[in-house]
Protein backbone atom coordinates (compact mmCIF):
# COMPACT_ATOMS: atom_id res chain seq x y z
CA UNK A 1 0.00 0.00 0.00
CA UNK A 2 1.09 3.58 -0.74
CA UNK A 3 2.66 5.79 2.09
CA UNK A 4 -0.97 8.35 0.97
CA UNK A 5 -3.35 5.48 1.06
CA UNK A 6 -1.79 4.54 4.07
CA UNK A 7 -1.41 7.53 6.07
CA UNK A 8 -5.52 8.58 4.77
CA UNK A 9 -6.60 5.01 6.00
CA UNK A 10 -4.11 5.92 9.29
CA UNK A 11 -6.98 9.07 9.75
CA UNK A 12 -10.18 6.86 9.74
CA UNK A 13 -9.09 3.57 11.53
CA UNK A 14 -6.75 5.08 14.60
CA UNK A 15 -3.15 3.00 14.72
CA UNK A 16 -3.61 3.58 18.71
CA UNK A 17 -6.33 0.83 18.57
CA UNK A 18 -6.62 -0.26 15.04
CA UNK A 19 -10.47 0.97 15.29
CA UNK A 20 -12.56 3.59 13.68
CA UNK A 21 -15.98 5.26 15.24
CA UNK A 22 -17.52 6.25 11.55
CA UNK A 23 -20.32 8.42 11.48
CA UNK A 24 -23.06 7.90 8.61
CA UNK A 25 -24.84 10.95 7.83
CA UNK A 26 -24.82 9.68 3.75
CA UNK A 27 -28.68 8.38 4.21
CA UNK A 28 -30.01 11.57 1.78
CA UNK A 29 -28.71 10.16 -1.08
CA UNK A 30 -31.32 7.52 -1.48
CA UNK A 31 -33.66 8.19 1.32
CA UNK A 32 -34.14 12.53 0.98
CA UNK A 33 -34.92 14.16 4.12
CA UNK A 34 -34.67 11.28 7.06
CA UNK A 35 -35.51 12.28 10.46
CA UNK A 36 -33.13 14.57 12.18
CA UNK A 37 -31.09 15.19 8.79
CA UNK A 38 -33.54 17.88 7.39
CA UNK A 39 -30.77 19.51 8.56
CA UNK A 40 -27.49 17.88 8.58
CA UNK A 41 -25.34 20.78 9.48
CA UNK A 42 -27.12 21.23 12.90
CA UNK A 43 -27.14 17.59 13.53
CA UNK A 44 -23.65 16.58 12.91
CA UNK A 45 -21.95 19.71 14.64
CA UNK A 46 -22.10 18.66 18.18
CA UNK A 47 -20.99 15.20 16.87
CA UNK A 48 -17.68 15.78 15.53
CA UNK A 49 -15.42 16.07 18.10
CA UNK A 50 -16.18 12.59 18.49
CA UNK A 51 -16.32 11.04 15.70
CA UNK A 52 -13.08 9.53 14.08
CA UNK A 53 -14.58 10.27 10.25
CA UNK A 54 -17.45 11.28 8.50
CA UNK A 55 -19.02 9.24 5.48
CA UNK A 56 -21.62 11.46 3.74
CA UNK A 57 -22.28 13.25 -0.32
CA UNK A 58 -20.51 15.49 -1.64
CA UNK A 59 -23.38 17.81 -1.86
CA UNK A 60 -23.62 17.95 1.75
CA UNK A 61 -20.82 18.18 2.54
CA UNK A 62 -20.35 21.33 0.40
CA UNK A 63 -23.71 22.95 1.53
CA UNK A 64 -24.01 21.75 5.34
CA UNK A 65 -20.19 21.04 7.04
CA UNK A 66 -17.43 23.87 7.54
CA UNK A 67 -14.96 23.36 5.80
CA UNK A 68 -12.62 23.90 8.84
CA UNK A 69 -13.26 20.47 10.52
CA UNK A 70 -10.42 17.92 10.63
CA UNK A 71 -12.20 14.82 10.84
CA UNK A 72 -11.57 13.18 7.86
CA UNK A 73 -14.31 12.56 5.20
CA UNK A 74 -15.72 9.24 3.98
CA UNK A 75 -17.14 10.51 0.63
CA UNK A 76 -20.33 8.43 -0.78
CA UNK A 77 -19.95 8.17 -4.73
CA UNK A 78 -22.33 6.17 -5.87
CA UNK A 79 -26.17 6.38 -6.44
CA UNK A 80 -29.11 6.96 -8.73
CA UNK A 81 -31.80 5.31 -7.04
CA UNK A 82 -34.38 5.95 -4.39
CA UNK A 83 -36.48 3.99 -1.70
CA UNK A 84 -39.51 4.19 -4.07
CA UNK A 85 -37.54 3.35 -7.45
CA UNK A 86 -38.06 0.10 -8.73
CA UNK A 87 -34.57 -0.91 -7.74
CA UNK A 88 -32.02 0.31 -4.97
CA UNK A 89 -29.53 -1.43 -6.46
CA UNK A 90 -29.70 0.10 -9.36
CA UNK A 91 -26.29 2.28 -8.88
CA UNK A 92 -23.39 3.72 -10.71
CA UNK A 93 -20.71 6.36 -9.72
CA UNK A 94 -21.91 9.83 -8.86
CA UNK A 95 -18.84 11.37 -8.13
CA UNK A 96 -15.53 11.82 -10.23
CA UNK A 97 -11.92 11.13 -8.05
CA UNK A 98 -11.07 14.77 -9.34
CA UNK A 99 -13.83 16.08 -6.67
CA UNK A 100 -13.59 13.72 -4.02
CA UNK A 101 -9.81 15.51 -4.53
CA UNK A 102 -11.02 18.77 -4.49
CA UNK A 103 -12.62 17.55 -1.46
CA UNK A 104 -9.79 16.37 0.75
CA UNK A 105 -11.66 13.06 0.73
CA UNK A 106 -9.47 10.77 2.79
CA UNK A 107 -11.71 8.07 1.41
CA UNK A 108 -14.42 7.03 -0.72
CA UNK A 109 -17.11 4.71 -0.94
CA UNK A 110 -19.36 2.84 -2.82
CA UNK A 111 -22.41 0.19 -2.32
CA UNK A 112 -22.47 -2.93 -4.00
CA UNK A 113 -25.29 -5.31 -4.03
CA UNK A 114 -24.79 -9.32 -4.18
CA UNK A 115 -27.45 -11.45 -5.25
CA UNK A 116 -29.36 -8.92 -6.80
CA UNK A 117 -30.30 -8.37 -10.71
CA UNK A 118 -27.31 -5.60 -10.24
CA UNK A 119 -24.65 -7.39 -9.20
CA UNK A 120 -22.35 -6.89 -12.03
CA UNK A 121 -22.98 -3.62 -12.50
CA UNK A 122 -22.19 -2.93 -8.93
CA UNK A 123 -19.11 -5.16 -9.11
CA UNK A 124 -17.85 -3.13 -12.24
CA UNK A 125 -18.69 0.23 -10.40
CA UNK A 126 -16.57 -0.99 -7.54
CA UNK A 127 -13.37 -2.36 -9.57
CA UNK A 128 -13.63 0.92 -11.87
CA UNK A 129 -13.29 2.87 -8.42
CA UNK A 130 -10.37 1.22 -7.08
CA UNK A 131 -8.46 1.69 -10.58
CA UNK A 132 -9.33 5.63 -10.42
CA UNK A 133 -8.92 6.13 -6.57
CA UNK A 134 -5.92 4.50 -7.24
CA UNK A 135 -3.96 6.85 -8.96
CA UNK A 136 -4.88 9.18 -6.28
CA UNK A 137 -3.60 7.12 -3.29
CA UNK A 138 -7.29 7.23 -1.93
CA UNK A 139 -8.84 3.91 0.02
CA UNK A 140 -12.10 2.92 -1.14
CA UNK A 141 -14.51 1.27 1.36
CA UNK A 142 -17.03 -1.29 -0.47
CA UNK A 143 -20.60 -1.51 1.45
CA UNK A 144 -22.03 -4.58 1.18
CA UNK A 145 -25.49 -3.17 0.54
CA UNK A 146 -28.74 -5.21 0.64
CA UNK A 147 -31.07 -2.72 -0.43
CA UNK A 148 -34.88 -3.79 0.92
CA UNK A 149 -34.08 -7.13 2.04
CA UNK A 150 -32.13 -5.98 5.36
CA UNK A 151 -33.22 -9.66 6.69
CA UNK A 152 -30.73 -11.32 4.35
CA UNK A 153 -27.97 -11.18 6.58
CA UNK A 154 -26.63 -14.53 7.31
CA UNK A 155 -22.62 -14.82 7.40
CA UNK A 156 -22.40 -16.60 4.37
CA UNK A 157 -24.05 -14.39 2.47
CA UNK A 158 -22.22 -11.34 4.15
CA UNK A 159 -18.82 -13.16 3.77
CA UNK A 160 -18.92 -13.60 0.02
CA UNK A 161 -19.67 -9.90 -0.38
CA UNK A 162 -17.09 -9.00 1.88
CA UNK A 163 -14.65 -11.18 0.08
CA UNK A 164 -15.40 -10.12 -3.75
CA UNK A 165 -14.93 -6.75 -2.39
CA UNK A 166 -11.46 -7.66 -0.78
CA UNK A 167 -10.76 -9.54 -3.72
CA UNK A 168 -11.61 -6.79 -6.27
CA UNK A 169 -9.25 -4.28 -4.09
CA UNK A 170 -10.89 -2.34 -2.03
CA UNK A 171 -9.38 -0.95 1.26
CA UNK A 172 -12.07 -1.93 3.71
CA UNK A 173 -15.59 -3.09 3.72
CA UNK A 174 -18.65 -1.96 5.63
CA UNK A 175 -20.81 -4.55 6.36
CA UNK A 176 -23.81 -6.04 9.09
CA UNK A 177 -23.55 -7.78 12.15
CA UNK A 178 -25.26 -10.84 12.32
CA UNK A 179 -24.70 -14.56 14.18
CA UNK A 180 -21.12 -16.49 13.31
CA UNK A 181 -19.59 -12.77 12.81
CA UNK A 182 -15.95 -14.01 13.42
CA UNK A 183 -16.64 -16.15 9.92
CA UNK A 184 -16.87 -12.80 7.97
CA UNK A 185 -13.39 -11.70 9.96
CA UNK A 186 -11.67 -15.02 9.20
CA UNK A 187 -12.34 -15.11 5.56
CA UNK A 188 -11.96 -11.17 4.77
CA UNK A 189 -8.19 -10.23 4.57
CA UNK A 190 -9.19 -6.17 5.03
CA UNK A 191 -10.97 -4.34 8.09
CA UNK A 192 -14.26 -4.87 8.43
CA UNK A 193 -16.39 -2.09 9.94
CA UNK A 194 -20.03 -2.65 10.91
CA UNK A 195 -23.06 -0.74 9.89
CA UNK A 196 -25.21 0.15 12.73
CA UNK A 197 -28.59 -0.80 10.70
CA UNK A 198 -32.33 0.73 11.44
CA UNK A 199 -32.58 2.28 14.94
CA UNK A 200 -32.43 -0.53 17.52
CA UNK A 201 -35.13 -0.48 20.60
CA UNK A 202 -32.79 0.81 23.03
CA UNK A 203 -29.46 1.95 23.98
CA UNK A 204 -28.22 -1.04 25.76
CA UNK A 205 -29.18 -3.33 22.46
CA UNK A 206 -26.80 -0.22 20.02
CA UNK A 207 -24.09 -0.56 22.92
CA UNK A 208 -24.72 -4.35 22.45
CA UNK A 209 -23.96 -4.42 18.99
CA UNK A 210 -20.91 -2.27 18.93
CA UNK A 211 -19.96 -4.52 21.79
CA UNK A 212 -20.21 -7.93 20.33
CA UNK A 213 -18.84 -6.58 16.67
CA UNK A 214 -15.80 -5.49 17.95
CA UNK A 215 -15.51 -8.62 20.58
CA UNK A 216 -15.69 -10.88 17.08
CA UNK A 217 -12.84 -8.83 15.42
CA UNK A 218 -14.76 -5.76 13.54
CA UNK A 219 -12.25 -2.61 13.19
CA UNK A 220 -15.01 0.01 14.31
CA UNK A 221 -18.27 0.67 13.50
CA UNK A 222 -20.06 3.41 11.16
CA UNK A 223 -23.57 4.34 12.88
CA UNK A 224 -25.81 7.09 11.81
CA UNK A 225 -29.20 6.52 13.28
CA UNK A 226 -28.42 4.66 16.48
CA UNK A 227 -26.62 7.91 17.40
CA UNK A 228 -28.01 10.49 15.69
CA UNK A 229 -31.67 9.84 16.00
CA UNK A 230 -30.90 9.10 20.11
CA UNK A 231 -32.58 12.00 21.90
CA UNK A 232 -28.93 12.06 23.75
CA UNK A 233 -26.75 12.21 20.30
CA UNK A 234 -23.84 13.53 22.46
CA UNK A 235 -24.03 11.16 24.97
CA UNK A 236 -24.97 8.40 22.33
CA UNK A 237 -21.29 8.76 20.52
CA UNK A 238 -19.16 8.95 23.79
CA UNK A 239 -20.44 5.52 24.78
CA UNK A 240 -19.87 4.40 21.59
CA UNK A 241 -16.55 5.47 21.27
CA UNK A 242 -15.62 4.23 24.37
CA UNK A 243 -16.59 0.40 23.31
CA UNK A 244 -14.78 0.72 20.06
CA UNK A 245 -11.34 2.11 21.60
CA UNK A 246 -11.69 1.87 25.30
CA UNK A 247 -12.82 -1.55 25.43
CA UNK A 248 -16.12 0.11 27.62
CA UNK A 249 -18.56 -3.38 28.24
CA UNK A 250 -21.97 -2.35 27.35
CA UNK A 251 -22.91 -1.94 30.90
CA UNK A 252 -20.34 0.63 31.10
CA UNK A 253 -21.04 2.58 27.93
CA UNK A 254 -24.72 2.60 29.38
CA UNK A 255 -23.38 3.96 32.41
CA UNK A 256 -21.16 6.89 30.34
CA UNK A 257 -24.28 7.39 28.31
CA UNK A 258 -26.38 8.18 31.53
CA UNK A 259 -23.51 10.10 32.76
CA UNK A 260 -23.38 12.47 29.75
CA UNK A 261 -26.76 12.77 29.06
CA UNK A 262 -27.29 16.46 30.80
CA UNK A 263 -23.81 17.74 29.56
């Protein structure tokens, strides 16, 4: 790996604990206005000083964040469908490597969908990524996207799409938790960084999930409503973070979360 790819991936996943708190604000791009990102801007701010990068669209990130952060941006480039399209998997790339450049991206990413009618095209998208990302030194994480069908999440079927994306070259994979976890970790020779999914029921059951992820081998997570949607956002993220690099139990990141909750 380059010594740029390297020191950009250095900036998401943290060398002190070879773990990453991601936050997902990217849900716009094929969702529109999702509750509490009418207004990203206002909802990320208080976030940031604990989150170790930020995946969202370019055109959000040009019209909602300063550009005088320093957490490092996760730049979604692909897209073209919506939740009531007749396909979410329908995608291509949205967004050339020039701009993510222009950006300061420190990486980009892109969903693809296995076992769909779009799985080549998808595929394609993601190998045609990695060539152009890499002439700029630039990771690319692969999500391992399942459009509607969030119940098809077995670790078979999450470990072949974690592997084609490993095996096509990308940097490191987002994908779900789900029972046998540590199969996906085994058989996937990059990090592996779980998506936090549809809000859960409660705090304890988002601590829970970090928890066990990271327990099985996961390099961080990237979570966008299970913090953001919390009526404690603030509070939400510090327990979080404290799982993912302070090896917190989830009784203890409940216990930070009650503890920050009027801060």
């Amino acid at each position: 790996m380059d010594w740029g790819k390297k020191n950009r991936l250095s900036q998401i996943i943290k060398p002190e604990t070879g773990r990453t708190v991601m936050l997902a604000v990217d849900h716009g791009y094929f969702l529109g206005p999702t509750h509490k990102l009418e207004h990203v801007g206002t909802t990320v701010e208080p976030l940031l000083p604990y989150a170790d990068a930020l995946m969202l669209t370019r055109g959000i990130l040009r019209s909602s964040i300063s550009p005088e952060i320093s957490v490092p941006i996760v730049l979604r480039v692909s897209g073209g469908s919506s939740i009531i399209g007749a396909d979410l998997a329908n995608e291509t790339i949205t967004t050339s490597m020039e701009d993510a450049v222009r950006l300061n991206a420190a990486a980009v990413a892109l969903s693809i969908f296995i076992g769909t009618d779009f799985e080549h095209q998808t595929l394609e998208n993601l190998a045609l990524l990695i060539d152009m990302a890499e002439e700029y030194g630039i990771p690319v994480l692969a999500v391992t996207a399942v459009g509607k069908e969030i119940g098809k999440k077995d670790s078979r079927f999450l470990a072949l799409a974690c592997r084609i994306a490993a095996e096509l070259g990308a940097s490191f994979v987002k994908t779900y938790y789900c029972d046998e976890f540590e199969k996906i970790i085994e058989s996937c020779p990059i990090p592996v960084v779980i998506a936090g999914g549809p809000k859960l029921d409660t705090d304890l059951d988002a601590f829970k999930l970090a928890y066990d992820a990271v327990q099985k081998g996961a390099s961080g997570v990237d979570m966008g409503r299970n913090i953001w949607q919390s009526a404690f956002p603030v509070a939400k993220i510090k327990a979080v973070r404290a799982i993912v690099h302070d090896k917190a139990t989830p009784e203890q990141a409940f216990e930070i979360f009650e503890g920050n909750k009027k801060k």
